[in-house]
Protein backbone atom coordinates (compact mmCIF):
# COMPACT_ATOMS: atom_id res chain seq x y z
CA UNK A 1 9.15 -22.04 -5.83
CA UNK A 2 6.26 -20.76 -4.00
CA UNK A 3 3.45 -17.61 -5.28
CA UNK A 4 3.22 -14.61 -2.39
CA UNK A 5 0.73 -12.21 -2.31
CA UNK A 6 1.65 -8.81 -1.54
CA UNK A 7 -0.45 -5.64 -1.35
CA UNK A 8 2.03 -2.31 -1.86
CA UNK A 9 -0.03 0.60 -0.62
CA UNK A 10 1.29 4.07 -1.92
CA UNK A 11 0.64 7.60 -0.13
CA UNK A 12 1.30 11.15 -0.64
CA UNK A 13 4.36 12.01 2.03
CA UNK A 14 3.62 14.14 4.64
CA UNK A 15 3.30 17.84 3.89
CA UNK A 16 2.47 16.99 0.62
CA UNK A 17 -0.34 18.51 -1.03
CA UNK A 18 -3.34 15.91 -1.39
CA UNK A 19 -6.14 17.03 -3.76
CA UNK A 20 -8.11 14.28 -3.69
CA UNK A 21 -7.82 13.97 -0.06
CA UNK A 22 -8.97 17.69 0.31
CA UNK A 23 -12.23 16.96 -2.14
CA UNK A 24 -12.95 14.27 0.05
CA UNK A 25 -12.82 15.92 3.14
CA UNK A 26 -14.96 18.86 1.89
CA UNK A 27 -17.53 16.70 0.61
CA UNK A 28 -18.01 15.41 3.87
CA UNK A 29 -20.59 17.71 5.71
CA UNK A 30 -22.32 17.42 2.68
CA UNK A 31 -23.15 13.59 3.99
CA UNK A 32 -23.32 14.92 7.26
CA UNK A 33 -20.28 13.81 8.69
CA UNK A 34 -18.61 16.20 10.90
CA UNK A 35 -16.23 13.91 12.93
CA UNK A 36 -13.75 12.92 10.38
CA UNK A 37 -10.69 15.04 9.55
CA UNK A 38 -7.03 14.86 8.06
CA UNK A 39 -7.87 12.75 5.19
CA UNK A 40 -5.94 11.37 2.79
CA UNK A 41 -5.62 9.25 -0.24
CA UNK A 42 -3.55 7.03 -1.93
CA UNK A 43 -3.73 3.95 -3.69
CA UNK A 44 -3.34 -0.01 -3.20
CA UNK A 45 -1.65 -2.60 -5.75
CA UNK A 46 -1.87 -6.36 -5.21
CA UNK A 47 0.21 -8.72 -7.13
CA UNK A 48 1.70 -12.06 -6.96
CA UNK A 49 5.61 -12.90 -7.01
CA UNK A 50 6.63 -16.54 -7.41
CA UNK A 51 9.70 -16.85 -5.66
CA UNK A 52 12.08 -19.62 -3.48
CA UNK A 53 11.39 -17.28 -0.36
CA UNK A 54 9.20 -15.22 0.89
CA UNK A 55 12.24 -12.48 1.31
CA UNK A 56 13.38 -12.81 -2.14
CA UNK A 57 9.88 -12.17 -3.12
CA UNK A 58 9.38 -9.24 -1.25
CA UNK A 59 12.78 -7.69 -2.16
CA UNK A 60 10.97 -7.98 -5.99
CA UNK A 61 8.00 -6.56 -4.84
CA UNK A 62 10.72 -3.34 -3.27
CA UNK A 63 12.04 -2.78 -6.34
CA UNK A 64 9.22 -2.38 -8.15
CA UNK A 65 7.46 -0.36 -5.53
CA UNK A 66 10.61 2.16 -6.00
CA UNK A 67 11.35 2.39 -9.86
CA UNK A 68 7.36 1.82 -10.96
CA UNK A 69 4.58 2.12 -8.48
CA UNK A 70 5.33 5.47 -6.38
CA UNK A 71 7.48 8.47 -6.87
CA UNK A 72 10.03 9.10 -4.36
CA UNK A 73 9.90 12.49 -4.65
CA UNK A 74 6.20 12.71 -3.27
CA UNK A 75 5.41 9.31 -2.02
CA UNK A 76 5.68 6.73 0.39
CA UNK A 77 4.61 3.59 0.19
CA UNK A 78 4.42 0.13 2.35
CA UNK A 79 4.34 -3.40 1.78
CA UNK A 80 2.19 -5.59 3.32
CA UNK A 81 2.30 -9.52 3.17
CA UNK A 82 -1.15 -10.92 2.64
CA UNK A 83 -2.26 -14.41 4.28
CA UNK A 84 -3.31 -17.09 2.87
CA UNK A 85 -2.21 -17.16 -0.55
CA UNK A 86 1.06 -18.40 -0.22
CA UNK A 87 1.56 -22.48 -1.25
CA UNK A 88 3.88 -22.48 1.77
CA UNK A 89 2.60 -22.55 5.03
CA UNK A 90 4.13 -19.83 7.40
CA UNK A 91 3.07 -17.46 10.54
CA UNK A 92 3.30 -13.45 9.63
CA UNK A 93 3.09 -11.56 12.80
CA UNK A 94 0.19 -9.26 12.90
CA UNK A 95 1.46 -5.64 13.19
């Protein structure tokens, strides 16, 4: 058994109304900023799955993205391996 680290980052789907996104993005010529647009936000979970591979570990980390941490309905999310915090000792491609 080996711990993974996993980050599951969760976003509003596009076409999807963003509040928080849109507050942001008015407050900015406030600060001055004139050259950033489109924003949005979402929100990032990290957690650690102790697992005999780093695919079963992930397919954990799926499931809970699906039934806990987003809602389908409105949300997307992505899972992203993170380096260096796994006991085993393995190359992730860089995307």
């Amino acid at each position: 058994m080996s711990d993974f680290r996993y980050a599951v980052n969760v976003m509003p789907k596009p076409g999807i109304l963003d509040p928080q996104g849109r507050a942001v993005e008015l407050s900015l010529p406030h600060l001055h900023v004139t050259n950033v647009s489109k924003v949005r936000v979402g929100r990032r979970v990290e957690l650690t799955v102790t697992a005999d591979s780093e695919a079963e570990g992930r397919t954990v980390v799926d499931g809970l993205a699906k039934e806990l941490l987003s809602n389908p309905l409105i949300e997307v999310y992505a899972i992203e391996l993170l380096e260096g915090t796994s006991s085993v000792t393995s190359k992730v491609p860089a995307l």
